[in-house]
Structure formats: structure tokens, C-alpha cells
C-alpha atoms as a PDB file:
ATOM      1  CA  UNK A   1       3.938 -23.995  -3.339  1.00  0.00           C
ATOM      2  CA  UNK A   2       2.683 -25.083   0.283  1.00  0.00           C
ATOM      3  CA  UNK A   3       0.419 -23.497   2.490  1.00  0.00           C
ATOM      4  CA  UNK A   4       1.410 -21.968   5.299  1.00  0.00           C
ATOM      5  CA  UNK A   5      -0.513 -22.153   9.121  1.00  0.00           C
ATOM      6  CA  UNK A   6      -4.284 -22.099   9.016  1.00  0.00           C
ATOM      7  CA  UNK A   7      -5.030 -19.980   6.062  1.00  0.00           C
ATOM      8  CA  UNK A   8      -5.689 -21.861   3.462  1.00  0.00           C
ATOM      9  CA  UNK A   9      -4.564 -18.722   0.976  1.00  0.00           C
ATOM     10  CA  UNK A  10      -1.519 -17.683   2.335  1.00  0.00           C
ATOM     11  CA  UNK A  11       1.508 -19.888   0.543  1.00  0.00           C
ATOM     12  CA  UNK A  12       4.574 -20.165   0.982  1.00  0.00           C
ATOM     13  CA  UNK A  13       7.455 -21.909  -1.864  1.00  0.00           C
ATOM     14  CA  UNK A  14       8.756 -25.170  -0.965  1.00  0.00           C
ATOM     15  CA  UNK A  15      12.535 -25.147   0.230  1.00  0.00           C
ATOM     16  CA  UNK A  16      11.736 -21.580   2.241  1.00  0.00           C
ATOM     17  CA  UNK A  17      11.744 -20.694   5.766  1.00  0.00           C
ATOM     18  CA  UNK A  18       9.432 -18.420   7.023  1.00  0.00           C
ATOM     19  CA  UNK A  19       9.300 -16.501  10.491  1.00  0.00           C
ATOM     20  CA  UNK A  20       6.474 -15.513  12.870  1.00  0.00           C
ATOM     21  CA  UNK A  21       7.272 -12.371  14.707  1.00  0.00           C
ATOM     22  CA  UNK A  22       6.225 -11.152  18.224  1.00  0.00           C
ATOM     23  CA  UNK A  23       4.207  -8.869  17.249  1.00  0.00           C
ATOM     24  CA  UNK A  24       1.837 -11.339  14.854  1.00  0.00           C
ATOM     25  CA  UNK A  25       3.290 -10.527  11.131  1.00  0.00           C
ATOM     26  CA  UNK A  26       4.780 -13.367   8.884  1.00  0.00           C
ATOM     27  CA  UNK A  27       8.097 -12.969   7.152  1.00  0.00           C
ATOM     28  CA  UNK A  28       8.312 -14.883   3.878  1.00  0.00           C
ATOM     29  CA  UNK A  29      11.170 -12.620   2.519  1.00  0.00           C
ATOM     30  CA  UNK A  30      14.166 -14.524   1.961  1.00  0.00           C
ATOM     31  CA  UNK A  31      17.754 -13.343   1.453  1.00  0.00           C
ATOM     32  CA  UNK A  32      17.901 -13.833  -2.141  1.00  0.00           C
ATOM     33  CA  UNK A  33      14.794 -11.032  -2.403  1.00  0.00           C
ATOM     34  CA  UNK A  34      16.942  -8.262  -0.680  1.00  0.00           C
ATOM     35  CA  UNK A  35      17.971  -5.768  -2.754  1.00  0.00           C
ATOM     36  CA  UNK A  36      19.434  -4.345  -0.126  1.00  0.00           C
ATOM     37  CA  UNK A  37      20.353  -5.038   3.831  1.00  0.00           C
ATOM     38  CA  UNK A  38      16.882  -3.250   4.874  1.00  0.00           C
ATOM     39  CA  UNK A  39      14.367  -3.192   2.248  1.00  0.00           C
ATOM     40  CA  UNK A  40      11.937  -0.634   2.131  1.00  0.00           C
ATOM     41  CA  UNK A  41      10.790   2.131   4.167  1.00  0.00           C
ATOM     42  CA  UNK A  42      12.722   2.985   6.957  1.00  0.00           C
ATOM     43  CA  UNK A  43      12.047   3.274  10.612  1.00  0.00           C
ATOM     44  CA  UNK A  44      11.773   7.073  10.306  1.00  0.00           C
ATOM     45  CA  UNK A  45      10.006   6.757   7.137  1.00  0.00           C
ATOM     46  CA  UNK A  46       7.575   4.626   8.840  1.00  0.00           C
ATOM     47  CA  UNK A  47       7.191   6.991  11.713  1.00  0.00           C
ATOM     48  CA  UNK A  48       6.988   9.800   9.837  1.00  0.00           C
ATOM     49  CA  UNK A  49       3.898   8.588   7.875  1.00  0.00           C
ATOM     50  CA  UNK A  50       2.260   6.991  11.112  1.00  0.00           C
ATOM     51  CA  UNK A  51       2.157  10.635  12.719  1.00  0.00           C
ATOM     52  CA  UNK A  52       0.615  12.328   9.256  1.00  0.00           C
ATOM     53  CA  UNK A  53      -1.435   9.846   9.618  1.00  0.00           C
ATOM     54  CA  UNK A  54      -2.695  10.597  13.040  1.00  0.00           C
ATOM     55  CA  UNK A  55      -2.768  14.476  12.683  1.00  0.00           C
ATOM     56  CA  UNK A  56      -5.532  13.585  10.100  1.00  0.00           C
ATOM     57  CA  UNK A  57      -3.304  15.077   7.320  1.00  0.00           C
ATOM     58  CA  UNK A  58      -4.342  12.007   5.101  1.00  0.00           C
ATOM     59  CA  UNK A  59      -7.991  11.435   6.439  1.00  0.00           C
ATOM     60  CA  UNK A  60      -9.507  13.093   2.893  1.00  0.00           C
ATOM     61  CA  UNK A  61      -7.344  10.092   1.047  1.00  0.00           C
ATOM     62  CA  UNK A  62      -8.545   7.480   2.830  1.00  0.00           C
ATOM     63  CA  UNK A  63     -12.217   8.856   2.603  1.00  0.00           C
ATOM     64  CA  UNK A  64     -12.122   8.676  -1.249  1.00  0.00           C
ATOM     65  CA  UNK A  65     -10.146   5.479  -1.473  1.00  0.00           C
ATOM     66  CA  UNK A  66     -13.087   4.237   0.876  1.00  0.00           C
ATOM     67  CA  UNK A  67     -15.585   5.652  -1.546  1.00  0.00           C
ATOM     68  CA  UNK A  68     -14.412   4.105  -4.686  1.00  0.00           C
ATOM     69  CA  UNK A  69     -13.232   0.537  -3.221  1.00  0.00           C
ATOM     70  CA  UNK A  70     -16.828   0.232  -1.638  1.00  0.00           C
ATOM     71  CA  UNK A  71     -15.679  -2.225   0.720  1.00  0.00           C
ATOM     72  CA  UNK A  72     -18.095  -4.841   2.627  1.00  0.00           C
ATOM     73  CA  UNK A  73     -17.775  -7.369   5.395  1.00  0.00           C
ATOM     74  CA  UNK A  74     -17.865  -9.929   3.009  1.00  0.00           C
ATOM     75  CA  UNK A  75     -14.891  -8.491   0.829  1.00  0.00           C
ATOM     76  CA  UNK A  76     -11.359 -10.283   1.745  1.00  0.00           C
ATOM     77  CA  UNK A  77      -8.975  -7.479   0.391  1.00  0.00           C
ATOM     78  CA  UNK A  78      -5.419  -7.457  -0.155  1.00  0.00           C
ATOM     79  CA  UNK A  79      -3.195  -4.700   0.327  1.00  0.00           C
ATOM     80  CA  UNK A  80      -0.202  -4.919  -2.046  1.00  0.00           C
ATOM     81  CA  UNK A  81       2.656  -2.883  -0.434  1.00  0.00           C
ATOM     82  CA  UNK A  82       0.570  -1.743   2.456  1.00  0.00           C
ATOM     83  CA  UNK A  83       3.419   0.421   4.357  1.00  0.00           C
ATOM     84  CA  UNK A  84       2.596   0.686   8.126  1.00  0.00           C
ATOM     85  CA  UNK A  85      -1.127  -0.643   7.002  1.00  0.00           C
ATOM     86  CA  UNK A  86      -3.362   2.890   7.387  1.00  0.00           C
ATOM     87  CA  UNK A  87      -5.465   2.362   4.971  1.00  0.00           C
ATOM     88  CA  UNK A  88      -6.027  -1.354   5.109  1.00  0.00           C
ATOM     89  CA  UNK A  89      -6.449  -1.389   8.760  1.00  0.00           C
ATOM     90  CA  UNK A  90      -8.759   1.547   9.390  1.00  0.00           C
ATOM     91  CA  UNK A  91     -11.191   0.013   5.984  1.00  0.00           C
ATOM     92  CA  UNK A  92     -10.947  -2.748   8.104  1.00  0.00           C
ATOM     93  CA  UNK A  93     -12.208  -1.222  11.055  1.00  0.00           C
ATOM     94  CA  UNK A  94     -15.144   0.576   9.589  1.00  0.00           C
ATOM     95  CA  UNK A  95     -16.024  -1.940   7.338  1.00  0.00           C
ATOM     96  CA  UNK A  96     -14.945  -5.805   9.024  1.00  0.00           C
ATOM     97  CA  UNK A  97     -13.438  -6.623   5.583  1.00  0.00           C
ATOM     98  CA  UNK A  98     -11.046  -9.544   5.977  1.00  0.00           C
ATOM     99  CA  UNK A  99      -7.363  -7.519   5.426  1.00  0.00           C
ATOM    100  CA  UNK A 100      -4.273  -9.221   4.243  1.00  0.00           C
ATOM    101  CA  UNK A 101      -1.206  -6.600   3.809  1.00  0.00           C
ATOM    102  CA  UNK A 102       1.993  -7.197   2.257  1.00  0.00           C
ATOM    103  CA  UNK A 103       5.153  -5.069   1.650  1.00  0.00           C
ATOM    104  CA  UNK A 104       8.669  -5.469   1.840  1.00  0.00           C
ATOM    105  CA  UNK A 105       9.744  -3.566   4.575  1.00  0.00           C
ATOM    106  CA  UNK A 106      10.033  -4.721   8.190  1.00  0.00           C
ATOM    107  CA  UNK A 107       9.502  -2.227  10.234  1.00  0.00           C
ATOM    108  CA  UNK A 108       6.190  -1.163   8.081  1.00  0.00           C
ATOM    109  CA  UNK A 109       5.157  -4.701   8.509  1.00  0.00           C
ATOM    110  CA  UNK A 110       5.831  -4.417  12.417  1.00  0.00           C
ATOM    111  CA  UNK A 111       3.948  -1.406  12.788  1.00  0.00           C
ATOM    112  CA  UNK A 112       1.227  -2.300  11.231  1.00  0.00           C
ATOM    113  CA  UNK A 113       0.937  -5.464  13.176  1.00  0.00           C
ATOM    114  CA  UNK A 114       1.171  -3.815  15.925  1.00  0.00           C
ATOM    115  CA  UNK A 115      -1.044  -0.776  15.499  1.00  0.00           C
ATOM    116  CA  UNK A 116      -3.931  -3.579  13.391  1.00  0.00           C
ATOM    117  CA  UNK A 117      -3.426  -6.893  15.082  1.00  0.00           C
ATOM    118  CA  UNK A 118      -6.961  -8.285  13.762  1.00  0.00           C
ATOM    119  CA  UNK A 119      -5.527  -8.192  10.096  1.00  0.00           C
ATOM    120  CA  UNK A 120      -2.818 -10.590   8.826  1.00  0.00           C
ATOM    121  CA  UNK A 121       1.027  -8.982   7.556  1.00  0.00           C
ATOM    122  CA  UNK A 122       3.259 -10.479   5.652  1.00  0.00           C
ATOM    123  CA  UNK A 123       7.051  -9.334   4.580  1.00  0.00           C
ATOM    124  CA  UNK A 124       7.066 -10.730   1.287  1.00  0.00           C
ATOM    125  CA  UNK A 125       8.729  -9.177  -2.400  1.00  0.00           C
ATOM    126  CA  UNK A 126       5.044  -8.857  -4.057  1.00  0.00           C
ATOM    127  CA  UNK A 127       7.106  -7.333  -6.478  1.00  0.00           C
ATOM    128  CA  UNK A 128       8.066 -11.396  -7.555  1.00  0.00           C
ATOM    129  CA  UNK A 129       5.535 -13.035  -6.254  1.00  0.00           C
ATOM    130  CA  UNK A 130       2.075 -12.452  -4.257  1.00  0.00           C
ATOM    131  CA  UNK A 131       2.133 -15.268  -1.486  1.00  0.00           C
ATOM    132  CA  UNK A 132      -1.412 -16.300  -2.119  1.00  0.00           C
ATOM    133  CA  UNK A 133      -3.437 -19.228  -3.918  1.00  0.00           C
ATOM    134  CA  UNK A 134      -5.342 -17.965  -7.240  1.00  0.00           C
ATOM    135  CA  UNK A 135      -8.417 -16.238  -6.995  1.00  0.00           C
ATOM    136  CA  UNK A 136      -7.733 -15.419  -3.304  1.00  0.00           C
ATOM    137  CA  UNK A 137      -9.352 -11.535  -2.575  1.00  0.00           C
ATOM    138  CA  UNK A 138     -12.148 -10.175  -3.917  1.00  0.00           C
ATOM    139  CA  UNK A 139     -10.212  -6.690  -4.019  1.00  0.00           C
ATOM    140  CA  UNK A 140      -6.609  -5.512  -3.989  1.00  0.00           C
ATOM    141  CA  UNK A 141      -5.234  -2.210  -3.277  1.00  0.00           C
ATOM    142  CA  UNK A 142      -2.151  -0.812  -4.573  1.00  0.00           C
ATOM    143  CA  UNK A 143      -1.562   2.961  -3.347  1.00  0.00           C
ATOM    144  CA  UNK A 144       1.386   4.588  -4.063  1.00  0.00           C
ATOM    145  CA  UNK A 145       3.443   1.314  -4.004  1.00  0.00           C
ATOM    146  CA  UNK A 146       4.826  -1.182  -6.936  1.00  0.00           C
ATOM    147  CA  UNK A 147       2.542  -2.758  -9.225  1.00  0.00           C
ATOM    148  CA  UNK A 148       2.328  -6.675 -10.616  1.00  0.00           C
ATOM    149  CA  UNK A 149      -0.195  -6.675 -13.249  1.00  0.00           C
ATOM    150  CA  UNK A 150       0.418 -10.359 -13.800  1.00  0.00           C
ATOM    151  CA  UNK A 151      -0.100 -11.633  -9.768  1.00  0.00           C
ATOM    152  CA  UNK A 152      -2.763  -9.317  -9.321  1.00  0.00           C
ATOM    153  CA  UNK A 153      -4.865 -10.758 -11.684  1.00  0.00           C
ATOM    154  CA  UNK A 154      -3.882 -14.283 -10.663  1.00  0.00           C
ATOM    155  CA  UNK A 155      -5.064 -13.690  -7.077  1.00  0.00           C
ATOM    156  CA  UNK A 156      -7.698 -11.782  -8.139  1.00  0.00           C
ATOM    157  CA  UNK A 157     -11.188 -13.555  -8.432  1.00  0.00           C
ATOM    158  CA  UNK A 158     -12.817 -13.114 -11.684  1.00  0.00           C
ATOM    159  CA  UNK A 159     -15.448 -10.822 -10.632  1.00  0.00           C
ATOM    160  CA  UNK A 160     -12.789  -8.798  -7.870  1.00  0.00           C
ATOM    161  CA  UNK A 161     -12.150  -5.693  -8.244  1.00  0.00           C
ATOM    162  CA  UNK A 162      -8.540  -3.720  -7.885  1.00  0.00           C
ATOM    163  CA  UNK A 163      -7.823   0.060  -6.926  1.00  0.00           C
ATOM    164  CA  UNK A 164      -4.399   1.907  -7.916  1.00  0.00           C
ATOM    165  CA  UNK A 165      -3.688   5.239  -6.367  1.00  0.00           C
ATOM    166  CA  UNK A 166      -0.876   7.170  -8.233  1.00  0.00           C
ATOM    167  CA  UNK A 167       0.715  10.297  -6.877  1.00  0.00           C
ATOM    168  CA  UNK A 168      -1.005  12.985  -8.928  1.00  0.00           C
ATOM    169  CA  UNK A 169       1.460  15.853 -10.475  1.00  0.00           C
ATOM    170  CA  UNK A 170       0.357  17.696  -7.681  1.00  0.00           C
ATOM    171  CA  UNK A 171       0.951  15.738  -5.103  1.00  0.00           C
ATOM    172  CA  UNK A 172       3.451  17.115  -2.485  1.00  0.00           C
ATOM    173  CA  UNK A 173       4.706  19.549  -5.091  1.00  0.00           C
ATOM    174  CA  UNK A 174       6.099  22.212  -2.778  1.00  0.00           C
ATOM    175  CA  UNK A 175       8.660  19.833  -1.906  1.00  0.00           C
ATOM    176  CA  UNK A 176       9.709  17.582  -4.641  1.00  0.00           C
ATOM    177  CA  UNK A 177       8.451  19.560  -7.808  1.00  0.00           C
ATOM    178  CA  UNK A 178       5.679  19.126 -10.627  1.00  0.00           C
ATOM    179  CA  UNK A 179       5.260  15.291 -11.165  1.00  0.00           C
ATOM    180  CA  UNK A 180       4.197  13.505 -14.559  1.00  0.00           C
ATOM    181  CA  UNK A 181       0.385  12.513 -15.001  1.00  0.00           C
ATOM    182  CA  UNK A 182       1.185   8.564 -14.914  1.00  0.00           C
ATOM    183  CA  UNK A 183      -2.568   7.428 -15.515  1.00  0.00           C
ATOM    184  CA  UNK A 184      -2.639   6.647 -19.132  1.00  0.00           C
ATOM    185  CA  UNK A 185       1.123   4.546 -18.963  1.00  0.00           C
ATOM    186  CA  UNK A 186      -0.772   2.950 -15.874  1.00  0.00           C
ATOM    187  CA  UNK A 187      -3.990   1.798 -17.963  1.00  0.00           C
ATOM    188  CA  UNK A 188      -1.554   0.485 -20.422  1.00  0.00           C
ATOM    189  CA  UNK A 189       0.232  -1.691 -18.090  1.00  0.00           C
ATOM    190  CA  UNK A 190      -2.614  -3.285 -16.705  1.00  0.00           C
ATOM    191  CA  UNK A 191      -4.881  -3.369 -19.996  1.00  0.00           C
ATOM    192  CA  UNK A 192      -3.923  -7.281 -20.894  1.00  0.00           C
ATOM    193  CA  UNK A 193      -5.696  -8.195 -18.111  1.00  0.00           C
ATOM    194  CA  UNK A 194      -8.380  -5.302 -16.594  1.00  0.00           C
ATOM    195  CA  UNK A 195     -10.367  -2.903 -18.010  1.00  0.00           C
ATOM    196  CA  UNK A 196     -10.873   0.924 -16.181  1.00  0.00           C
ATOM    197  CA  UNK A 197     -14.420   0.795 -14.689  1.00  0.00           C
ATOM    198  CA  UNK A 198     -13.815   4.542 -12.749  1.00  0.00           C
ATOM    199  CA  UNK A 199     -11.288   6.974 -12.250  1.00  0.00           C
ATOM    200  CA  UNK A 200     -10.997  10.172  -9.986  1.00  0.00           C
ATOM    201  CA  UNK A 201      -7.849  12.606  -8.562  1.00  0.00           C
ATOM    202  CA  UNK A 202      -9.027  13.473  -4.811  1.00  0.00           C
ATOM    203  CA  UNK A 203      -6.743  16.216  -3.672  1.00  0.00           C
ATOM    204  CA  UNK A 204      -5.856  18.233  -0.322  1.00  0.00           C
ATOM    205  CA  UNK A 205      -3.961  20.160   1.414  1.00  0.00           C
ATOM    206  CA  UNK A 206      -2.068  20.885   5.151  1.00  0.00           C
ATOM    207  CA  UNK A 207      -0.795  23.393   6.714  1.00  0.00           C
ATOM    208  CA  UNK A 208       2.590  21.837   8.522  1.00  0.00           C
ATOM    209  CA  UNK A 209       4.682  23.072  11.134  1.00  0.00           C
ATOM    210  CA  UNK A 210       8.347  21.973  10.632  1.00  0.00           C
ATOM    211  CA  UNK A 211       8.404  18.789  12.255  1.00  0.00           C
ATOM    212  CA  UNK A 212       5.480  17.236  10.099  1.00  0.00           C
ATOM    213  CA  UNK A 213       7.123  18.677   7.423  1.00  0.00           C
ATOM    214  CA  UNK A 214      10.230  16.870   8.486  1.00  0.00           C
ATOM    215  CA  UNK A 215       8.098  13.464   8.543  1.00  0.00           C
ATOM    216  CA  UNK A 216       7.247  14.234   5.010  1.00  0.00           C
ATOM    217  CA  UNK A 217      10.551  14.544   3.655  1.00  0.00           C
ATOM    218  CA  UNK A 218      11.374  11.500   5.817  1.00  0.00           C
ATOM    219  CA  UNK A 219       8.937   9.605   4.006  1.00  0.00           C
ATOM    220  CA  UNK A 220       9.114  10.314   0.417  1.00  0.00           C
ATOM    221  CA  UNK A 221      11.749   9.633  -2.313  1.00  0.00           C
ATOM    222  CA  UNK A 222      14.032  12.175  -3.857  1.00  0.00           C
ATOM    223  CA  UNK A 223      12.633  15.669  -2.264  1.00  0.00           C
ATOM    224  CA  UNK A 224      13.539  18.710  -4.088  1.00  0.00           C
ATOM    225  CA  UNK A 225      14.378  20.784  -0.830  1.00  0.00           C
ATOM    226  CA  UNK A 226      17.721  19.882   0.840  1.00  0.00           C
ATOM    227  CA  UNK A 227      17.451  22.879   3.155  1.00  0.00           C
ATOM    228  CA  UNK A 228      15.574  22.510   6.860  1.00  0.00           C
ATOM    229  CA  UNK A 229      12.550  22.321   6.793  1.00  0.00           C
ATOM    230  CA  UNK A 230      10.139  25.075   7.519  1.00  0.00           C
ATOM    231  CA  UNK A 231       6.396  25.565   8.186  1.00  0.00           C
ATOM    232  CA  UNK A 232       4.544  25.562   5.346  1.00  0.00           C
ATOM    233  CA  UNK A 233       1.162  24.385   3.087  1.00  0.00           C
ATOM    234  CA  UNK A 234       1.679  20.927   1.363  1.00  0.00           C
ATOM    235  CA  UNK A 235      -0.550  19.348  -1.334  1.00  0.00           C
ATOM    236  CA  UNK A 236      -1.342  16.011  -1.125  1.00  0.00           C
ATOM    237  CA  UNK A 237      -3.095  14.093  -4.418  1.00  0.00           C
ATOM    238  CA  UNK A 238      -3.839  10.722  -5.675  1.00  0.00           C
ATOM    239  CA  UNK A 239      -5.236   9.558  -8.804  1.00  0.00           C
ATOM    240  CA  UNK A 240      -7.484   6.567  -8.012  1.00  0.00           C
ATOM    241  CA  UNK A 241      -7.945   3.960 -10.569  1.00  0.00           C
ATOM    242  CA  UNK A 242     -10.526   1.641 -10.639  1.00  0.00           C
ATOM    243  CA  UNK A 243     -10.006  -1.820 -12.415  1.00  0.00           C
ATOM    244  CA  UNK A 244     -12.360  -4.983 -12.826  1.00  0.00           C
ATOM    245  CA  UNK A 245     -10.531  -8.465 -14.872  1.00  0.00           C
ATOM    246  CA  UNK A 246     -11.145  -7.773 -18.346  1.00  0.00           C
END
């Protein structure tokens, strides 16, 4: 591995290219990573969530996930799968943490860049590899996105500390259907390496017209509701998991 510009945690393999955008973000993917031509969310997808976020749909989320992570300006925190980087750039914000995103999609990446431009993005398949040094953050986040037990612990420092937020069954059920409770196959995945230190379901809800409704559909997998979409109240619920290295 070699590292890559000025921070000394960011790395990069040997033999690949990387790319600095315009708008500040770093793209380590390489063609070989792609499962597809665009990886990830899409543009809408990406737009979609930016306005829920900015109607304040999602503001009671991001209150509990900023109870339970605790954050301080001492805290360098990475954000595995980070989307258009809500949640890491407003902690950041509030807090001064030093933010590190990654996810797989481009335009998330180049939103967030845009929209946070004092944190660092990075395209990258976390889902492979996390394109840090070892013991790099003293806390990771992983909401709603794809989890690597293995590199989280490995760029994890030994007294870090890394949150999981899982769609509860709840969660959005008025428009894909009752989900399955996924905390105990969670705490088995991750139990060779961390222990559960807390563990709480925050839940809300909004009442939509039919275009936010619309960016909801735009930005979530496999909705049950192929007709228009219509005004209506939506549930939105995470399980948060707390881990520390066991």
C-alpha cells in the first residue's frame, strides 16, 4: 500500500491510479471494483435523500445517532458508505470531529463534497477494502450501508468505538412492507471482533406530500408500491448498534 497526498491515513494500493475531482473528493475506485457502469446511488437517489434531508424529515435520526456516537473534537471518525455525507458532515459541524466518508457512488461522493468541503470523500469499494492505515479513526459509522467486520476492526483503534444503524421492521413500511428485525444476525457478524456496549431503535414519522414521497421511493431499494405516489404518513426507524473491539 502507499499513501496518498498529505494524509498520512489515507492509502492507496500500489499499481492504482487515483483521481482528484473539482469539487475536492478522491476517487480510488478502479474499474475492476465496478459491479456495474455507475455504482451506487443514483443522481436522483442522491437528490432525493438531500431534500428529506433538508425538510428535516431525518433530523430525529441524526439526533440519536449523535447521542449514542458521543462525538468530540478530538474524535477522527469514519463514515463507511456515507451517501451524500448528512450525517457525517452535519456531526462534523456541531462537533469539529475530523470526518473521512467513503462510499461507492459518485455522485453521493460529489455531493457531499460539495455540500461538506471541510471533510475529506473518497469513492472507494469499502466493501473490499477500507483505504486507510490500521488503527486510523477512533469511530466508524455504518448507517444503513454495507458492513466489513474484518476492515473495520483493522482501522479501528483498540479503544474506538463503531455505530451500525439497521433499518428497523418499521422503517418506511407504508411503502416497501414489514422488514425483518436484523439485530441479532448483525451481533453475530461482528462478534469475532466487537462486543455490543448499547443498543436503541429511534423511530419517526412524516407526513409527505407526493413529491417527497417520490424522493423516497427514488431512494430506497425494492418499494412495494409501483403506483404514483400520493401524499401520505411514512415511518422512518433505525436500530442503532453500539460496538467497542472485543
Amino acid at each position: 500500500m502507499a499513501l496518498l497526498r498529505e494524509d498520512r491515513r489515507l492509502l492507496c494500493p500500489r499499481g492504482h491510479s487515483f483521481d482528484v475531482a473539482r469539487s475536492g473528493y478522491i476517487n480510488l475506485l478502479q474499474p475492476q471494483e465496478r459491479r456495474s457502469k455507475h455504482p451506487g446511488d443514483t443522481v436522483a437517489a442522491v437528490a432525493g435523500r438531500r431534500r428529506l434531508h433538508d425538510r428535516g424529515v431525518t433530523e430525529p435520526l441524526l439526533q440519536a445517532i449523535a447521542e449514542i456516537i458521543a462525538a468530540s473534537p478530538g474524535d477522527v471518525v469514519l463514515d463507511a458508505g456515507c451517501g451524500d455525507g448528512f450525517y457525517l458532515g452535519t456531526l462534523a459541524s456541531q462537533t469539529g470531529l475530523d470526518a473521512h466518508g467513503v462510499d461507492i457512488s459518485i455522485p453521493a461522493i460529489d455531493a457531499a463534497a460539495r455540500r461538506y468541503p471541510g471533510c475529506e470523500w473518497v469513492v472507494a469499494n469499502a466493501d473490499r477494502l477500507v483505504p486507510y492505515a490500521d488503527r486510523s479513526f477512533s469511530a466508524i459509522l455504518s448507517i444503513t450501508a454495507r458492513m466489513n467486520a474484518s476492515e473495520f476492526r483493522r482501522v479501528l483503534c483498540d479503544d474506538g468505538r463503531l455505530l451500525v444503524a439497521l433499518p428497523a421492521p418499521d422503517d418506511l413500511i407504508e411503502l416497501r412492507g414489514a422488514g425483518r428485525d436484523r439485530v441479532g444476525r448483525t451481533v453475530e457478524t461482528f462478534a469475532p471482533a466487537f462486543k455490543l456496549i448499547d443498543q436503541r431503535r429511534v423511530t419517526t414519522t412524516a407526513d409527505l406530500d407526493a413529491a417527497a414521497v417520490q424522493d423516497v421511493l427514488h431512494s430506497i431499494y425494492r418499494p412495494m408500491r409501483s403506483q404514483p405516489a400520493e401524499a401520505m404518513r411514512v415511518t422512518f426507524s433505525l436500530d442503532l448498534l453500539l460496538f467497542q473491539p472485543a
